[in-house]
PDB file of N, CA and C in Angstrom:
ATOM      1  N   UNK A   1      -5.262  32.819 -12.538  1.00  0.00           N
ATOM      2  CA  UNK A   1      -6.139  32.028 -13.391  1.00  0.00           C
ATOM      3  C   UNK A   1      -6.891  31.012 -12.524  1.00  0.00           C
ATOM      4  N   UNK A   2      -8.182  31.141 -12.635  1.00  0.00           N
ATOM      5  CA  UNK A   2      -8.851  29.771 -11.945  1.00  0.00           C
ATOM      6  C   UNK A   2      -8.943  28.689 -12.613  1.00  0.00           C
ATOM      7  N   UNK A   3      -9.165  28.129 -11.130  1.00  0.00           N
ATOM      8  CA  UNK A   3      -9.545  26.452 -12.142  1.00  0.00           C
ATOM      9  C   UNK A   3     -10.401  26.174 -11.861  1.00  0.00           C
ATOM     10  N   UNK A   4     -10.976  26.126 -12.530  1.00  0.00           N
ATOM     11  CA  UNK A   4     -12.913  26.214 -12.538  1.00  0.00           C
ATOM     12  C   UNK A   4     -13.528  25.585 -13.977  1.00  0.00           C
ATOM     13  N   UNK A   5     -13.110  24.766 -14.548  1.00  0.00           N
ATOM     14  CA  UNK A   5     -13.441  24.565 -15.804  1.00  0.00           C
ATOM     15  C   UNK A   5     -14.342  23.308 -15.523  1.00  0.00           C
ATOM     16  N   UNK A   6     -14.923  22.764 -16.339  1.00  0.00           N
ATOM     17  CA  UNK A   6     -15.636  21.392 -16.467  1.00  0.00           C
ATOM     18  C   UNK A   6     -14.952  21.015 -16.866  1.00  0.00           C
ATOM     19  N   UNK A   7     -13.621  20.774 -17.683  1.00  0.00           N
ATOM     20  CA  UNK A   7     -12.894  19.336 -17.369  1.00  0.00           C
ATOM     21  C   UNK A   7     -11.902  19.441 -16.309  1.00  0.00           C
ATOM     22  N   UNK A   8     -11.530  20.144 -15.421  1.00  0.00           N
ATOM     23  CA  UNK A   8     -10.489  20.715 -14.571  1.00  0.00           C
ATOM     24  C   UNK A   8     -11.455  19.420 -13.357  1.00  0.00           C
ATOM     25  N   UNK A   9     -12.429  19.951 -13.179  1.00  0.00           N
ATOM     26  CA  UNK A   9     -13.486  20.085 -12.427  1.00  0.00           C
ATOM     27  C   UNK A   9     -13.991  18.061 -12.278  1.00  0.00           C
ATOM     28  N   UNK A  10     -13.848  17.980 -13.472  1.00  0.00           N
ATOM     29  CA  UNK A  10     -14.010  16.399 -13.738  1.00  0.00           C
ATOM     30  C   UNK A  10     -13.099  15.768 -13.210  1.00  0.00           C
ATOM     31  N   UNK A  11     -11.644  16.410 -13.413  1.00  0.00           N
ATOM     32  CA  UNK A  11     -10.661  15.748 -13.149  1.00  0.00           C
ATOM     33  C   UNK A  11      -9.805  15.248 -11.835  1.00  0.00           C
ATOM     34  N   UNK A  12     -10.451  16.318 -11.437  1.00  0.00           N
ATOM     35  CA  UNK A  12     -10.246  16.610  -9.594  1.00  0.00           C
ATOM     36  C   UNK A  12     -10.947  15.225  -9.376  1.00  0.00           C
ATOM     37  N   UNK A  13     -12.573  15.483  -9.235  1.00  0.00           N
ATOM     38  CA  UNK A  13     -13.266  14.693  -8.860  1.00  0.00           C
ATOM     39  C   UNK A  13     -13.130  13.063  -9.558  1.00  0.00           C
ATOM     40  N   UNK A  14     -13.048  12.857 -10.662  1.00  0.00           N
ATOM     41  CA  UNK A  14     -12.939  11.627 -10.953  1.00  0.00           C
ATOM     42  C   UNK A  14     -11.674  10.971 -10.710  1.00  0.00           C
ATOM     43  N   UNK A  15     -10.971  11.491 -10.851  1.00  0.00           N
ATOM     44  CA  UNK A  15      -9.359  11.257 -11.169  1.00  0.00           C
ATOM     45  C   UNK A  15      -8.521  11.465  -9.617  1.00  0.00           C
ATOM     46  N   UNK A  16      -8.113  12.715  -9.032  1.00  0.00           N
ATOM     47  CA  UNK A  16      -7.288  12.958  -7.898  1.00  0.00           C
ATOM     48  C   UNK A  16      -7.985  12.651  -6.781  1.00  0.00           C
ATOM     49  N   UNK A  17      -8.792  12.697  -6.758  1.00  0.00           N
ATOM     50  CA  UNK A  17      -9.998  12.373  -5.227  1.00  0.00           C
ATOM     51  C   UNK A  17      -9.742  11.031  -4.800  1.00  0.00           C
ATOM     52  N   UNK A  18     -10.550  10.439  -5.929  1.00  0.00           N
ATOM     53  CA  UNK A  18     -10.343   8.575  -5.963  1.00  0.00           C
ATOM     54  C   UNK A  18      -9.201   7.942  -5.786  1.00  0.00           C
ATOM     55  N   UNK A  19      -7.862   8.819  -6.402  1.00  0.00           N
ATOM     56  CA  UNK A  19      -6.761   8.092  -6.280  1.00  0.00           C
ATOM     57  C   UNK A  19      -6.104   8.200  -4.722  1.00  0.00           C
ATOM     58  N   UNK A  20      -6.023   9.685  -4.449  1.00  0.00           N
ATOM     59  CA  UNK A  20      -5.852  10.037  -2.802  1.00  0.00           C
ATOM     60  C   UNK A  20      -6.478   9.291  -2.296  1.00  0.00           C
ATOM     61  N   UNK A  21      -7.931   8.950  -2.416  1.00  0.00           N
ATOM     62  CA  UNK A  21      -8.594   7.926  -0.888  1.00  0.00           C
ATOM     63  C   UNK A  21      -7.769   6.533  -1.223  1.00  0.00           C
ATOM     64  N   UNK A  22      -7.325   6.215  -2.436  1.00  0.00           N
ATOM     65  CA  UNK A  22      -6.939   4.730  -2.487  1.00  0.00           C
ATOM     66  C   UNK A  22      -5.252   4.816  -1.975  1.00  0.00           C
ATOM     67  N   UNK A  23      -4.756   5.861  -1.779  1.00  0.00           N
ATOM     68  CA  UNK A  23      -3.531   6.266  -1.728  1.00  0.00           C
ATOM     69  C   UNK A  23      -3.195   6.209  -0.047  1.00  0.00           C
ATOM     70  N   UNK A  24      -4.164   7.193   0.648  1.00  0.00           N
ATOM     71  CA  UNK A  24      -4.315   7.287   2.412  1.00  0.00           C
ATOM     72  C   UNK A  24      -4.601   5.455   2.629  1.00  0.00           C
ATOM     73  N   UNK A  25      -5.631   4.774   2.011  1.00  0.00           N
ATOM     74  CA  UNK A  25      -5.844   3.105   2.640  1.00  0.00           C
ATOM     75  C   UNK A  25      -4.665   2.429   2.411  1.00  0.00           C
ATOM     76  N   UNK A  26      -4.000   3.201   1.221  1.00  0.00           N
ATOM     77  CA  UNK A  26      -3.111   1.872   1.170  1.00  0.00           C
ATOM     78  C   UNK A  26      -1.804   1.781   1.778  1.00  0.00           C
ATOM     79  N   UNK A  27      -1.492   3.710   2.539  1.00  0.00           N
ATOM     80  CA  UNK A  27      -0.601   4.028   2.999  1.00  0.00           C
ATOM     81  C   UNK A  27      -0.992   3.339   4.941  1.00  0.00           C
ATOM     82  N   UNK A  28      -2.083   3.801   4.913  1.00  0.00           N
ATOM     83  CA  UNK A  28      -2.436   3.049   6.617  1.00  0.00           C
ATOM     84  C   UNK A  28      -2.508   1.617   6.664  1.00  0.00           C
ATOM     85  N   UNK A  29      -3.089   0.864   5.463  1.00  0.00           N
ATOM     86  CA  UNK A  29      -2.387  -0.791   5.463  1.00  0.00           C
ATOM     87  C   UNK A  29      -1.235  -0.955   5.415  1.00  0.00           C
ATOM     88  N   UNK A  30      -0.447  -0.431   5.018  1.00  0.00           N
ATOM     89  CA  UNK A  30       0.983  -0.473   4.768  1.00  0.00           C
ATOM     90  C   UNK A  30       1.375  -0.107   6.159  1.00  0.00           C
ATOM     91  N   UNK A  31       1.492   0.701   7.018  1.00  0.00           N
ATOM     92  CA  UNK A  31       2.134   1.278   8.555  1.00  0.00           C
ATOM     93  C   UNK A  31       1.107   0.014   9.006  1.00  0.00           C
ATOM     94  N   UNK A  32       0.537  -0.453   9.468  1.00  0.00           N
ATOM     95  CA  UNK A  32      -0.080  -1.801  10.136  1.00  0.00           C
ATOM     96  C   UNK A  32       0.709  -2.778   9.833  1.00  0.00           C
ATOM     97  N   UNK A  33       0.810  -2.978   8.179  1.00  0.00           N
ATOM     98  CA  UNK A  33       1.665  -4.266   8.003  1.00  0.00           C
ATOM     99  C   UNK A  33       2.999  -3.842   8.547  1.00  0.00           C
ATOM    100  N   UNK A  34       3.722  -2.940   8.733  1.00  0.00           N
ATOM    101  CA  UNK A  34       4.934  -2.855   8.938  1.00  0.00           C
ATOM    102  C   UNK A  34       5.169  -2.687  10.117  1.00  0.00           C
ATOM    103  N   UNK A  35       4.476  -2.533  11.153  1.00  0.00           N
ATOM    104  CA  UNK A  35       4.374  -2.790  12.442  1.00  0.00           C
ATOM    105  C   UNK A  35       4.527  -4.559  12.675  1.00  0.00           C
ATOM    106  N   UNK A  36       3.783  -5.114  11.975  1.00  0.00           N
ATOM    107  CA  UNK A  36       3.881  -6.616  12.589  1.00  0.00           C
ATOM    108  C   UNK A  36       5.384  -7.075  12.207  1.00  0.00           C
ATOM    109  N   UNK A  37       5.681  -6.423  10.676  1.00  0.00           N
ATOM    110  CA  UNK A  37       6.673  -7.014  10.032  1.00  0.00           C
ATOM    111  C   UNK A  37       8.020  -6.462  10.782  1.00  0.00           C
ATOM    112  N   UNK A  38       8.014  -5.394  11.481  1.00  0.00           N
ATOM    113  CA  UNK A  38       9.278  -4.676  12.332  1.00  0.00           C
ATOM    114  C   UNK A  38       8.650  -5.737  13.799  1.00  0.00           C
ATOM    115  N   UNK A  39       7.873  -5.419  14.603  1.00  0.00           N
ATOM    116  CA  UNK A  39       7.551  -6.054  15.550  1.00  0.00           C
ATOM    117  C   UNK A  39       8.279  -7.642  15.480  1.00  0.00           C
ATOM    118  N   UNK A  40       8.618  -8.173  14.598  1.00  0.00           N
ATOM    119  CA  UNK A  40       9.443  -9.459  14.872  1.00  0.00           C
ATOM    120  C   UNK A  40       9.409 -10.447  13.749  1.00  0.00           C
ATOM    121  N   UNK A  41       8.350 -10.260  12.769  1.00  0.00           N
ATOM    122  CA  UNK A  41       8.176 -11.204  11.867  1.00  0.00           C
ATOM    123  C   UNK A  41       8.819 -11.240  10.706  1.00  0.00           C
ATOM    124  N   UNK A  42       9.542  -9.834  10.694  1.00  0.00           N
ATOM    125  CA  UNK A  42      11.079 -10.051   9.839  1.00  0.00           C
ATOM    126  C   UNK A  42      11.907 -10.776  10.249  1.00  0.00           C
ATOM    127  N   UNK A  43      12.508 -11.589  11.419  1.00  0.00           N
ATOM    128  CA  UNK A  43      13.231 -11.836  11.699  1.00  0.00           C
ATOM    129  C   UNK A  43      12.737 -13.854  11.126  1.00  0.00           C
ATOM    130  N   UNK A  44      11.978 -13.772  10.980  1.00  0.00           N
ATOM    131  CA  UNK A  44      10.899 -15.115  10.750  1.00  0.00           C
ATOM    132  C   UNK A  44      11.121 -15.566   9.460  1.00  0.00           C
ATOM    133  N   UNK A  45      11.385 -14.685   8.737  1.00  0.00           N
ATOM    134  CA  UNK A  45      11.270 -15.071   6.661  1.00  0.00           C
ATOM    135  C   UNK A  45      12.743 -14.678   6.300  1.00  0.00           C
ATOM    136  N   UNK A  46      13.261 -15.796   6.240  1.00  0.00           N
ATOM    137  CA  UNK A  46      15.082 -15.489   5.745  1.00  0.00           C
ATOM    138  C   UNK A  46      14.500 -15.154   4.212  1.00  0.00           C
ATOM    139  N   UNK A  47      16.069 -14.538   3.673  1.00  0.00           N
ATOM    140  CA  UNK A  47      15.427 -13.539   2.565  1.00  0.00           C
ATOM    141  C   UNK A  47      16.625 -14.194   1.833  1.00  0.00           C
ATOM    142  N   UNK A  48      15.858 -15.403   0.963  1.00  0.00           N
ATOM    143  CA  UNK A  48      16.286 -16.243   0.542  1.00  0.00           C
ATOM    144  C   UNK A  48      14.956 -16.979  -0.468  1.00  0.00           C
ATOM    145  N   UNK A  49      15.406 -18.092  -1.015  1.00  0.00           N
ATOM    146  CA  UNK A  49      14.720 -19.028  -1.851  1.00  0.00           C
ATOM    147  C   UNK A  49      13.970 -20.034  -1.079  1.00  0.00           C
ATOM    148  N   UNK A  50      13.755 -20.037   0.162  1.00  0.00           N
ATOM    149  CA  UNK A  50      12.790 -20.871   1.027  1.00  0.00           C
ATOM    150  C   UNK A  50      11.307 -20.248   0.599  1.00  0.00           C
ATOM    151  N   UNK A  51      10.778 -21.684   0.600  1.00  0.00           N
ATOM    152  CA  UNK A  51       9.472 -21.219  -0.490  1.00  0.00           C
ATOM    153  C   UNK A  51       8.605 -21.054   1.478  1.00  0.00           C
ATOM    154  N   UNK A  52       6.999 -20.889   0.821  1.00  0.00           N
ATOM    155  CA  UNK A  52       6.275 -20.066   1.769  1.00  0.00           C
ATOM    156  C   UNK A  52       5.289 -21.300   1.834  1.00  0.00           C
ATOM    157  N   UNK A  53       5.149 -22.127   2.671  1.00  0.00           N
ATOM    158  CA  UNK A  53       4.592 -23.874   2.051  1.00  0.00           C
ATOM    159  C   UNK A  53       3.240 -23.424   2.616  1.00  0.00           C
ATOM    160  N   UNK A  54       2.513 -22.581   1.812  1.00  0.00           N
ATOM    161  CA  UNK A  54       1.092 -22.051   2.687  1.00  0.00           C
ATOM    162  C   UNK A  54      -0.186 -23.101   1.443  1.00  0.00           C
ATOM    163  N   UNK A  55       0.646 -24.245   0.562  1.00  0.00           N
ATOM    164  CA  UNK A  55      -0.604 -25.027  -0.308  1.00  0.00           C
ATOM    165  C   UNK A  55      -1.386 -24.351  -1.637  1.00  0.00           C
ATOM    166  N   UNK A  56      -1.053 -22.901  -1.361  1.00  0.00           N
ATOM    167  CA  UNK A  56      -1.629 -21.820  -2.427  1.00  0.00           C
ATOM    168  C   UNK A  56      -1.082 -22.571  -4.207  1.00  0.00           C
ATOM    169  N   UNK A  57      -0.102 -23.047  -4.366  1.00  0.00           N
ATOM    170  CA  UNK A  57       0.522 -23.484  -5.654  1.00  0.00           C
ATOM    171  C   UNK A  57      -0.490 -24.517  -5.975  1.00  0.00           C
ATOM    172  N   UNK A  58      -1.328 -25.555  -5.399  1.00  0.00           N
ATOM    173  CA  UNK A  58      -2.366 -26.431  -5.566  1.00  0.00           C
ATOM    174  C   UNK A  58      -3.856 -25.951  -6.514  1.00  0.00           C
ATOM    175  N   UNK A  59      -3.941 -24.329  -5.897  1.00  0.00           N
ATOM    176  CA  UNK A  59      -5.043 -23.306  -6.462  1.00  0.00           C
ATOM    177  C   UNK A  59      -4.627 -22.564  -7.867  1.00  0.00           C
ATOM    178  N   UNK A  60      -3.469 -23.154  -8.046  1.00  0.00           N
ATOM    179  CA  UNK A  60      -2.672 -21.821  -9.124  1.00  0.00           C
ATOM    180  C   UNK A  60      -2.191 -20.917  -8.844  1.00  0.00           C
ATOM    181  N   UNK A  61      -2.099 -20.672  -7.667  1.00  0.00           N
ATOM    182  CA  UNK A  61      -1.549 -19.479  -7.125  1.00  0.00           C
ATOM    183  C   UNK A  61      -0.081 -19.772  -7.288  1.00  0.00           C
ATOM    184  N   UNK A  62       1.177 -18.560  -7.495  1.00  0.00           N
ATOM    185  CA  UNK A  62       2.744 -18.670  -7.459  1.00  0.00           C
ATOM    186  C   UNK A  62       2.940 -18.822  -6.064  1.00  0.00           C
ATOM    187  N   UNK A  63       3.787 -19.467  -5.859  1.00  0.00           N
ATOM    188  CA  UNK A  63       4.663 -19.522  -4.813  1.00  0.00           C
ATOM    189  C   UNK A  63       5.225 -18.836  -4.496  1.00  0.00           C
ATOM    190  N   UNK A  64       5.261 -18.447  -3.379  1.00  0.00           N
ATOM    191  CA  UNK A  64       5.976 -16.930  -2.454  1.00  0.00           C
ATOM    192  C   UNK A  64       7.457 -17.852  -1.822  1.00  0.00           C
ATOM    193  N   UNK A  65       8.664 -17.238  -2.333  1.00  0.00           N
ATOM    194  CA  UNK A  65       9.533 -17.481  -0.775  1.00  0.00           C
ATOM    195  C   UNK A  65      10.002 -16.022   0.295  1.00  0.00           C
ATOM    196  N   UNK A  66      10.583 -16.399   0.643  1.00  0.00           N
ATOM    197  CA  UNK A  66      11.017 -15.440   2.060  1.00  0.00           C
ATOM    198  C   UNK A  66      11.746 -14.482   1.131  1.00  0.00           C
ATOM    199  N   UNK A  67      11.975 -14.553   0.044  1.00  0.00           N
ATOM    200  CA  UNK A  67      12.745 -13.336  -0.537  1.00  0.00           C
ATOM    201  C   UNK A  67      11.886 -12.625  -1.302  1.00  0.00           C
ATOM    202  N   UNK A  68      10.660 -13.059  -1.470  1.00  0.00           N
ATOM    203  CA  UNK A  68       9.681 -12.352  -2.270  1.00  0.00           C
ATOM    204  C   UNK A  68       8.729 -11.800  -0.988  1.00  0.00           C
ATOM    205  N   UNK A  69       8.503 -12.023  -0.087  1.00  0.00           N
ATOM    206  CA  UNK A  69       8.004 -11.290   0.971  1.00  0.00           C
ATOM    207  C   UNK A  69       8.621 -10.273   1.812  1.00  0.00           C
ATOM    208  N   UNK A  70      10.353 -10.487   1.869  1.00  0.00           N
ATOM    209  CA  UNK A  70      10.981  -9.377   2.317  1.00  0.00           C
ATOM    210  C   UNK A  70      11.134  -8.430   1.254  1.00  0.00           C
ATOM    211  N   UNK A  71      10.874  -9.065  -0.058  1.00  0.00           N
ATOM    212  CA  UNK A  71      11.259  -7.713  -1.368  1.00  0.00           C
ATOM    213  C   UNK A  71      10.265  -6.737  -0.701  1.00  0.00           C
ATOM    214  N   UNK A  72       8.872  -7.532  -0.959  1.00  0.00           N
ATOM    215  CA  UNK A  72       7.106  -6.530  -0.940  1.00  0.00           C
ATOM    216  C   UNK A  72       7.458  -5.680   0.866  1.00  0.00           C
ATOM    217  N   UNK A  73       8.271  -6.261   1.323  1.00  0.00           N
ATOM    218  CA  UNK A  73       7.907  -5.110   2.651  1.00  0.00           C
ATOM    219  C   UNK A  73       9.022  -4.057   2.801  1.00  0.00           C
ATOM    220  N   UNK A  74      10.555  -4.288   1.883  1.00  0.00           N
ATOM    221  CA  UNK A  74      11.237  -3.115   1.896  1.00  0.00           C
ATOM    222  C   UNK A  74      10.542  -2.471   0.813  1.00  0.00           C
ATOM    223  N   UNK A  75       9.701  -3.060  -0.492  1.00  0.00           N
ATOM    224  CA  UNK A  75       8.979  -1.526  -1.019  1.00  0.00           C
ATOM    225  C   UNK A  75       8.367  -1.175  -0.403  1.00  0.00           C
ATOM    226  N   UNK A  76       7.132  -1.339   0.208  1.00  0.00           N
ATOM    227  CA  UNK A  76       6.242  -0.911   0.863  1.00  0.00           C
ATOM    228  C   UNK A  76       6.746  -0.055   2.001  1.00  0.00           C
ATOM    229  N   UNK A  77       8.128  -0.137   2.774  1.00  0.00           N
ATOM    230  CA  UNK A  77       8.782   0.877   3.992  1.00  0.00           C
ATOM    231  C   UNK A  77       9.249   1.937   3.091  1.00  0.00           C
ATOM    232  N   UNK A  78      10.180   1.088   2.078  1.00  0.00           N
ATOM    233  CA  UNK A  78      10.332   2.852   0.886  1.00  0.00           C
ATOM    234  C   UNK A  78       9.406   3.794   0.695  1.00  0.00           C
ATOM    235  N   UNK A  79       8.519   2.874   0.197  1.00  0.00           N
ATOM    236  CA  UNK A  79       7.431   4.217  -0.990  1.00  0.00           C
ATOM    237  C   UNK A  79       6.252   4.576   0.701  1.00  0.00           C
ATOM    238  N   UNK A  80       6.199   4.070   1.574  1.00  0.00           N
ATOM    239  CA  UNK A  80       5.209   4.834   2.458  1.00  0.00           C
ATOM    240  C   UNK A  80       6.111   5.852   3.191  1.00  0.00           C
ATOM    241  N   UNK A  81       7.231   5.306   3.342  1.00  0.00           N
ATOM    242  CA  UNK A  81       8.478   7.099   3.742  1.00  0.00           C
ATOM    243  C   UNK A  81       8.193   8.285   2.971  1.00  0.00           C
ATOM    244  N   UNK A  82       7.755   8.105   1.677  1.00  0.00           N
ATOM    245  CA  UNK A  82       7.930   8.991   0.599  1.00  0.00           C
ATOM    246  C   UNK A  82       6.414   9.582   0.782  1.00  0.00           C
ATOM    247  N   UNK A  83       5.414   8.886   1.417  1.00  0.00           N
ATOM    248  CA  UNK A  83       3.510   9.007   1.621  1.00  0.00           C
ATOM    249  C   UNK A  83       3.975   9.959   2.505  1.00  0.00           C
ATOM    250  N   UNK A  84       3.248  11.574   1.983  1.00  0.00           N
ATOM    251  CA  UNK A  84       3.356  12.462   2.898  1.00  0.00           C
ATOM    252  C   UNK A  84       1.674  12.631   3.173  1.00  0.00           C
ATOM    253  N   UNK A  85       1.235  12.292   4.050  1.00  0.00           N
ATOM    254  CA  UNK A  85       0.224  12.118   4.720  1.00  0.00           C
ATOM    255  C   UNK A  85      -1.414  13.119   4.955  1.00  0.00           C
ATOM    256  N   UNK A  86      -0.307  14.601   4.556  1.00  0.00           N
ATOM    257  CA  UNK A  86      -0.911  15.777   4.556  1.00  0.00           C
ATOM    258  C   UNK A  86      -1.308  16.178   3.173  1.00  0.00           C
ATOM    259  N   UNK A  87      -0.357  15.725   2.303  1.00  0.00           N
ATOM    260  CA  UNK A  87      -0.844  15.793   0.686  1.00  0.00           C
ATOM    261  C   UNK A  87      -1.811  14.708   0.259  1.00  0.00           C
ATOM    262  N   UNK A  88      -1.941  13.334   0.834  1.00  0.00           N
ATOM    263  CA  UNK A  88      -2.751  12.363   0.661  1.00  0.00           C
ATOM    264  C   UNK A  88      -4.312  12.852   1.195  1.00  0.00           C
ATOM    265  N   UNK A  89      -3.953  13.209   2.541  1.00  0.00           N
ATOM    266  CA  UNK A  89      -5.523  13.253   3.161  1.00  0.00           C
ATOM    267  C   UNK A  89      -6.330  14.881   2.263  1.00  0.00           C
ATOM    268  N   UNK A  90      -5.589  15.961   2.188  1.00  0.00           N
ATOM    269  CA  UNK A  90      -6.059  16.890   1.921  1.00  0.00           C
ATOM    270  C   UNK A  90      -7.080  16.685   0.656  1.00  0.00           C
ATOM    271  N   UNK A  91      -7.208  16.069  -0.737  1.00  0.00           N
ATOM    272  CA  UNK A  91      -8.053  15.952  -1.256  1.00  0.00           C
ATOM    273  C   UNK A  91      -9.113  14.806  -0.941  1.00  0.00           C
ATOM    274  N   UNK A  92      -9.313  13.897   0.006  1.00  0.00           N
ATOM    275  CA  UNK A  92      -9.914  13.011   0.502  1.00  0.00           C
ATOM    276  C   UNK A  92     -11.427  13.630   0.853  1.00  0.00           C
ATOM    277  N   UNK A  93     -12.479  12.724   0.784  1.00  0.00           N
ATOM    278  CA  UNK A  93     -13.605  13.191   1.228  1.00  0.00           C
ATOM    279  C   UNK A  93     -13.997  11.985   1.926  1.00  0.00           C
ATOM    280  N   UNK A  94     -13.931  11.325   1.975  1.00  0.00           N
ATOM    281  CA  UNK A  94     -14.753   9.990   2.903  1.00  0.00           C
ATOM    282  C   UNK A  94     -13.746  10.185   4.281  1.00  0.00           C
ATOM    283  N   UNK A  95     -14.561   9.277   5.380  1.00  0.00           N
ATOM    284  CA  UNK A  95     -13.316   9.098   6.414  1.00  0.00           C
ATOM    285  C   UNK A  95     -12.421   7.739   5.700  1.00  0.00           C
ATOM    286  N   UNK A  96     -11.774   7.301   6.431  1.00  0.00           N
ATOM    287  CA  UNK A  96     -10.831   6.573   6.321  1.00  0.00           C
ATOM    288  C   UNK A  96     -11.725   5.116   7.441  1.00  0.00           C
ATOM    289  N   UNK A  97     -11.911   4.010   6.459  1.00  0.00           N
ATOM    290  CA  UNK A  97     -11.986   2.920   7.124  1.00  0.00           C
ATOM    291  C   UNK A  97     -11.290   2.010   7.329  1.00  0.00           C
ATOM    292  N   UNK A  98     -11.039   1.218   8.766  1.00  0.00           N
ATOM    293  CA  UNK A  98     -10.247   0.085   9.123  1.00  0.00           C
ATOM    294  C   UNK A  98     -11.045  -1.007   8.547  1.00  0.00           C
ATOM    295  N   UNK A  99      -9.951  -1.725   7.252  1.00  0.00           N
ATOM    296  CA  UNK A  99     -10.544  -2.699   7.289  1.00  0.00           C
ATOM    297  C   UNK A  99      -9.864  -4.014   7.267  1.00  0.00           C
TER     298      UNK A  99
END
């Protein structure tokens, strides 16, 4: 059976395309960040209730501590283990930009 339909056809393109390119950027930001964060700067943020005194709470922004920044980088080492790289890029059409 093909898949050749106009909504098959829509769906690829609107739907799986777009999500793969956002899927490959966010998997290559993710291996960058986790390079710095293995490279030594885990060892920097105890993974604890020490807040992140970066002034952001002044803007409205929440307050980050060292346990909410080590949470975001063991998901991010989980779920990019699981980024198989060859299923991401294969529906992709743009290159891939550093940004």
């Amino acid at each position: 059976m093909a898949i050749n339909s106009p909504e098959q056809i829509k769906f690829v393109n609107e739907q799986i395309r777009p999500i793969a390119e956002k899927l490959r950027a966010l998997k290559a930001q993710s291996d960058a960040l986790l390079v710095d964060w293995y490279g030594g700067l885990n060892t920097q943020f105890p993974n604890d209730s020490t807040p992140v005194e970066d002034g952001r709470d002044a803007e409205g922004v929440s307050r980050l501590t060292g346990q909410n920044v080590n949470d975001i980088c063991y998901l991010l080492a989980v779920k990019v283990a699981d980024m198989h790289d060859a299923i991401i890029a294969k529906p992709c059409v743009r290159p891939l930009r550093a940004e």
